[in-house]
N, C-alpha and C. Protein backbone atom coordinates (compact mmCIF):
# COMPACT_ATOMS: atom_id res chain seq x y z
N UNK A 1 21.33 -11.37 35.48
CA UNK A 1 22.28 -10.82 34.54
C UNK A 1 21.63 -9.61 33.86
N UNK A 2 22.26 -8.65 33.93
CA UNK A 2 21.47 -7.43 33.45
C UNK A 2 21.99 -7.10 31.75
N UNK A 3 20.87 -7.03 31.14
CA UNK A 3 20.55 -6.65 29.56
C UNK A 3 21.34 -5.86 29.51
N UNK A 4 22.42 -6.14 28.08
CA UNK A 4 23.00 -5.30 27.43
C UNK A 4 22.27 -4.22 25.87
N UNK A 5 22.74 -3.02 25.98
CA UNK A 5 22.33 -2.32 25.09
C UNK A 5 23.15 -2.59 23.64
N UNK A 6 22.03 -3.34 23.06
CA UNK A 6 22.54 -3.42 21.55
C UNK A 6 22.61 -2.47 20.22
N UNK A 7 23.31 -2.20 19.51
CA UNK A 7 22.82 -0.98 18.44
C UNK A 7 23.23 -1.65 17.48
N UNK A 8 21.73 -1.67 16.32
CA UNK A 8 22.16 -2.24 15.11
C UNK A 8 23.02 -1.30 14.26
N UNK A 9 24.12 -1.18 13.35
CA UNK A 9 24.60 -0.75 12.68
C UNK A 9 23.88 -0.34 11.30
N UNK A 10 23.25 0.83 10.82
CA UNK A 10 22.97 0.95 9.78
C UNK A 10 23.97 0.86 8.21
N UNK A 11 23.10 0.15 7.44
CA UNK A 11 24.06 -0.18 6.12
C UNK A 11 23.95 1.19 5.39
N UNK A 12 25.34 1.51 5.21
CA UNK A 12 25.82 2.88 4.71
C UNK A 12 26.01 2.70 2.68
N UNK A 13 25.76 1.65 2.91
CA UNK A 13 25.59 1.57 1.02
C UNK A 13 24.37 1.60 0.50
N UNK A 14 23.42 1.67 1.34
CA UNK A 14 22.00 1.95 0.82
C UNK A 14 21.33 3.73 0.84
N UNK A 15 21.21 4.28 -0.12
CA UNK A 15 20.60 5.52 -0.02
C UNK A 15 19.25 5.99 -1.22
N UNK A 16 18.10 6.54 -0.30
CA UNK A 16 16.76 6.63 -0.73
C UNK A 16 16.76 7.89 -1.03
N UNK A 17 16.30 8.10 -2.28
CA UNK A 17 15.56 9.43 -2.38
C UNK A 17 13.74 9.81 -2.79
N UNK A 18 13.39 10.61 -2.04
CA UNK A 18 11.90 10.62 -2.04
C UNK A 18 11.63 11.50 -3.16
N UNK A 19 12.07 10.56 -4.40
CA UNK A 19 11.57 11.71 -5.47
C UNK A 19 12.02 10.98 -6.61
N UNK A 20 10.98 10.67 -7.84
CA UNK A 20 11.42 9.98 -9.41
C UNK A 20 10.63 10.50 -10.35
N UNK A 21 11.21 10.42 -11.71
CA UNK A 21 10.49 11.12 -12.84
C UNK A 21 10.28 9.96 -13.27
N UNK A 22 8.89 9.30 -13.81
CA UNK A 22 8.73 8.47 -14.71
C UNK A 22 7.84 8.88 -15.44
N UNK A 23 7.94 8.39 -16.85
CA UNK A 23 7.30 8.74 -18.50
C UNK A 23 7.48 10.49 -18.16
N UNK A 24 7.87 11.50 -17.67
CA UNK A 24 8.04 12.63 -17.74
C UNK A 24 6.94 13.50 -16.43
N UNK A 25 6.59 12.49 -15.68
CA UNK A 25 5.95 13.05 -14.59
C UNK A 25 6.45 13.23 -13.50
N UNK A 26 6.81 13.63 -12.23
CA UNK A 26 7.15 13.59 -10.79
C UNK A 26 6.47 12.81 -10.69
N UNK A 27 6.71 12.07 -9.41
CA UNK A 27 6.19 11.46 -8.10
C UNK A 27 7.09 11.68 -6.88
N UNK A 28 6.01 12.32 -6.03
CA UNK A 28 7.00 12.25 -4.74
C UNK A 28 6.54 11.73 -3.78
N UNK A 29 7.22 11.50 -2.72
CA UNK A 29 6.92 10.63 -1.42
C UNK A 29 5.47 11.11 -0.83
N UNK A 30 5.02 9.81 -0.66
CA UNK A 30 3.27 10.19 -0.11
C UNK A 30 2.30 10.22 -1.61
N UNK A 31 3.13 10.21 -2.71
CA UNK A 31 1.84 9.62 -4.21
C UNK A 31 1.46 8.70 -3.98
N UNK A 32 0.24 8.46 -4.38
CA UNK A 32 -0.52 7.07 -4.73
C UNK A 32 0.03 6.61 -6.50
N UNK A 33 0.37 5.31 -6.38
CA UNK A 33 1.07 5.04 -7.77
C UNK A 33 0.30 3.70 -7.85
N UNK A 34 0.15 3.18 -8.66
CA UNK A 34 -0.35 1.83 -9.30
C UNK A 34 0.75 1.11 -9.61
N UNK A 35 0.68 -0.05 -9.43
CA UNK A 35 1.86 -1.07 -10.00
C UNK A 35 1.50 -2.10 -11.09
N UNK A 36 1.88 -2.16 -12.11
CA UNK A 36 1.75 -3.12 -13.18
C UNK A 36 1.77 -4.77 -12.91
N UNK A 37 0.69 -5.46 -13.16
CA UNK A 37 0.54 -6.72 -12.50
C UNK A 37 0.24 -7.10 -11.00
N UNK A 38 0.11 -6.01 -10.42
CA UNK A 38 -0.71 -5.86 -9.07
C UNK A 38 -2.27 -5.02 -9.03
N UNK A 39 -3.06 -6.19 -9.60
CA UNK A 39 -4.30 -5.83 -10.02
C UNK A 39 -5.52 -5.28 -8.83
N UNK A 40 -5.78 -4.17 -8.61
CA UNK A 40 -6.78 -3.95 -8.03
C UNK A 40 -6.37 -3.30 -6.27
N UNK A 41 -4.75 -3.08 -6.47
CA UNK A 41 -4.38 -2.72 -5.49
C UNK A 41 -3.48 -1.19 -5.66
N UNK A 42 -3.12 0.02 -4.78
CA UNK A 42 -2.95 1.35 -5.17
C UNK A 42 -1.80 1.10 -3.96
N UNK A 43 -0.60 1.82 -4.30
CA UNK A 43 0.18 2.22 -3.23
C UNK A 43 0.65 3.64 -2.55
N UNK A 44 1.70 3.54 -1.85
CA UNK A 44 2.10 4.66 -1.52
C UNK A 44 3.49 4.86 -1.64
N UNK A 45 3.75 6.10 -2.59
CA UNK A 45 4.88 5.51 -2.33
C UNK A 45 6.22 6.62 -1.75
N UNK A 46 6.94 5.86 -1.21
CA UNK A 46 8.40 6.00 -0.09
C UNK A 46 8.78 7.51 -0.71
N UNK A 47 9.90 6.35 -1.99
CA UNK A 47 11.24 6.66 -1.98
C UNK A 47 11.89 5.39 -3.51
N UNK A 48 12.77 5.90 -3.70
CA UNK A 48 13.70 5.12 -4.47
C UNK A 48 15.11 4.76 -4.06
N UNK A 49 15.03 3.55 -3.40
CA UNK A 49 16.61 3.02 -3.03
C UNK A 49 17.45 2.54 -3.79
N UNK A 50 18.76 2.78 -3.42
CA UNK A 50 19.89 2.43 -4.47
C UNK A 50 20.63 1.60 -3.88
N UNK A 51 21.26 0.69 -3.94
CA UNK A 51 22.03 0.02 -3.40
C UNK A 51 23.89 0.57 -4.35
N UNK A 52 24.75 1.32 -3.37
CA UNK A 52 26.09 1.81 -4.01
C UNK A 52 26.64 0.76 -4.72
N UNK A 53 26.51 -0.56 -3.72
CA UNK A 53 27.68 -1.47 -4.11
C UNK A 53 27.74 -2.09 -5.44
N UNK A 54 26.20 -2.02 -5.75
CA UNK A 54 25.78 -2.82 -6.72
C UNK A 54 25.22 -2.15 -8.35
N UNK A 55 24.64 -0.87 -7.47
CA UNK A 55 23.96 -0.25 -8.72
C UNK A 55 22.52 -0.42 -9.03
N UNK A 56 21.74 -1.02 -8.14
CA UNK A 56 20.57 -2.08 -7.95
C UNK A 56 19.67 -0.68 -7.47
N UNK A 57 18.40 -0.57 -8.29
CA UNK A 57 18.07 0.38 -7.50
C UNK A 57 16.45 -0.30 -7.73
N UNK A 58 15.52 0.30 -6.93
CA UNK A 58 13.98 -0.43 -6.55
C UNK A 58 13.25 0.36 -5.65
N UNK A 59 11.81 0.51 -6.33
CA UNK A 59 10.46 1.52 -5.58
C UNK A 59 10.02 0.99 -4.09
N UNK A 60 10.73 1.74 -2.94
CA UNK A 60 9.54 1.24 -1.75
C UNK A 60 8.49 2.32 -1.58
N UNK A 61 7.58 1.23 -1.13
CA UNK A 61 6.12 1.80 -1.17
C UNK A 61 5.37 0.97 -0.10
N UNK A 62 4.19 1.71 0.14
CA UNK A 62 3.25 0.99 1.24
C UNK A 62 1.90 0.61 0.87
N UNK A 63 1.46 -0.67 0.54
CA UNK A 63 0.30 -1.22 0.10
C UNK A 63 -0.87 -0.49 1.20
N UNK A 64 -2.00 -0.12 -0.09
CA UNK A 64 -3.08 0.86 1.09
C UNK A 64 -4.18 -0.33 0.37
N UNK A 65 -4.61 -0.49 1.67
CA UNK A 65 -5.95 -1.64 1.60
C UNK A 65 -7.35 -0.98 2.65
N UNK A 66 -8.04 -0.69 2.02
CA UNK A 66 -9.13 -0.20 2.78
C UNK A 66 -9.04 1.24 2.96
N UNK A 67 -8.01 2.01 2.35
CA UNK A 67 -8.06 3.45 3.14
C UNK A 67 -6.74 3.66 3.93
N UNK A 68 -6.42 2.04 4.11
CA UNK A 68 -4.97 2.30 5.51
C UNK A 68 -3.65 1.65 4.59
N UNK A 69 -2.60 1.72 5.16
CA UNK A 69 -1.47 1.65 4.88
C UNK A 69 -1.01 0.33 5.27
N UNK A 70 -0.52 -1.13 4.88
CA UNK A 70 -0.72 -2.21 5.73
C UNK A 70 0.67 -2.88 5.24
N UNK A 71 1.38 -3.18 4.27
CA UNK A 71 2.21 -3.97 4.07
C UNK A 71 3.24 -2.97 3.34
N UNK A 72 4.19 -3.37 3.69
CA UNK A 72 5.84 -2.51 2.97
C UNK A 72 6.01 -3.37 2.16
N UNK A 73 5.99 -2.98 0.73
CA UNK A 73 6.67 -3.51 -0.20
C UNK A 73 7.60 -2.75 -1.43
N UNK A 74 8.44 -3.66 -1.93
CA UNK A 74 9.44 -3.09 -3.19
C UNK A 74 9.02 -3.35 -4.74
N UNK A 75 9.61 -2.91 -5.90
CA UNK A 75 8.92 -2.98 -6.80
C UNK A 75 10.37 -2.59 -7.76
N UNK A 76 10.39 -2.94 -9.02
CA UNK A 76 11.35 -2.67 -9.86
C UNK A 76 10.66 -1.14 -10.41
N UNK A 77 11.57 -0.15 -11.10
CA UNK A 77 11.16 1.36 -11.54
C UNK A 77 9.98 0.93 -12.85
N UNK A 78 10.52 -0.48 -13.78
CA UNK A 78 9.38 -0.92 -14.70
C UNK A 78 8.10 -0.68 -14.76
N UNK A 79 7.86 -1.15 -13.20
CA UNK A 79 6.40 -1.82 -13.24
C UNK A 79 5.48 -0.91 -12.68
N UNK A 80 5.96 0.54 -12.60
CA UNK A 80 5.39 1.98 -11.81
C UNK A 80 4.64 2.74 -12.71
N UNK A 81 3.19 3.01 -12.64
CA UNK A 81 1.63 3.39 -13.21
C UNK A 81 1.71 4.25 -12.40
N UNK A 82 1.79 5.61 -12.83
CA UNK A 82 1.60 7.12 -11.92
C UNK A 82 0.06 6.89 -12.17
N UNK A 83 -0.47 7.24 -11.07
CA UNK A 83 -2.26 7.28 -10.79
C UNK A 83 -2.27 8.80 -10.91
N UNK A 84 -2.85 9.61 -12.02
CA UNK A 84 -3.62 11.02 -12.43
C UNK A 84 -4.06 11.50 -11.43
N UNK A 85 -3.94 12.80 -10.87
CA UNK A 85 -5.30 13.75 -10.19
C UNK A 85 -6.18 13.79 -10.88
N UNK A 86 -6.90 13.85 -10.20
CA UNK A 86 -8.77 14.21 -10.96
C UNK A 86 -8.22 16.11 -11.11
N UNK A 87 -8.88 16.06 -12.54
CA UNK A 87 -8.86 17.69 -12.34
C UNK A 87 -9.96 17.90 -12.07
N UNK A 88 -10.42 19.34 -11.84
CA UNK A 88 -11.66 20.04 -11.75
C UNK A 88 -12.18 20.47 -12.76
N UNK A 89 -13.79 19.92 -13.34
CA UNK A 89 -14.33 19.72 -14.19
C UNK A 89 -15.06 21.32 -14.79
N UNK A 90 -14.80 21.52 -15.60
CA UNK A 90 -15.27 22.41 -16.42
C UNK A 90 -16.36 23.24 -16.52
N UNK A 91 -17.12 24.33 -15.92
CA UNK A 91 -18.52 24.56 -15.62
C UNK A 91 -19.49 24.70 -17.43
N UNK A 92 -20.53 24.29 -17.46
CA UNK A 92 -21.33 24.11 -18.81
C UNK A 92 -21.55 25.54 -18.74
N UNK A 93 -21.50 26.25 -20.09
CA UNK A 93 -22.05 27.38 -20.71
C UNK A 93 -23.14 26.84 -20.81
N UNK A 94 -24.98 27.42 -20.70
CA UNK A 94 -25.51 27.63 -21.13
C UNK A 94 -26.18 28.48 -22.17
């Protein structure tokens, strides 16, 4: 019996945007952000999805462990710690 070609239907009430202001900063897709109560771990993050139907909206991001990128996870807008650039340090007057 020969395999039929299946196509999943994408859900048209969900839409992401790769871009949020929190406490008055940007973050855009590909920041490293910290999450509140996720101790000792840094992410990456997506995007911000909305769900139309509902109004429901939530941070995806990609847990970086070691350097690499390993687990997809979501997060409420709450619990989002923008991680600082290092600036470039100041040369000493002598």
């Amino acid at each position: 019996m020969p395999k039929r070609n299946t196509v999943l239907a994408k859900p048209t009430h969900f839409s992401t945007e790769p871009y949020v202001e929190i406490d008055g900063f940007a973050i855009h897709a590909g920041d490293i952000i910290k999450i509140k109560g996720e101790y000792g771990s840094s992410f990456k993050f997506i995007g911000v999805t909305t769900n139309k139907n509902t109004g429901a909206s939530w941070i995806d991001c990609f847990e970086i462990s070691r350097g690499v990128c390993s687990a997809f996870r979501s997060f409420k807008q709450e619990r989002v710690k923008r991680v600082p650039t290092r600036r470039k340090r100041a040369k000493r007057v002598v």
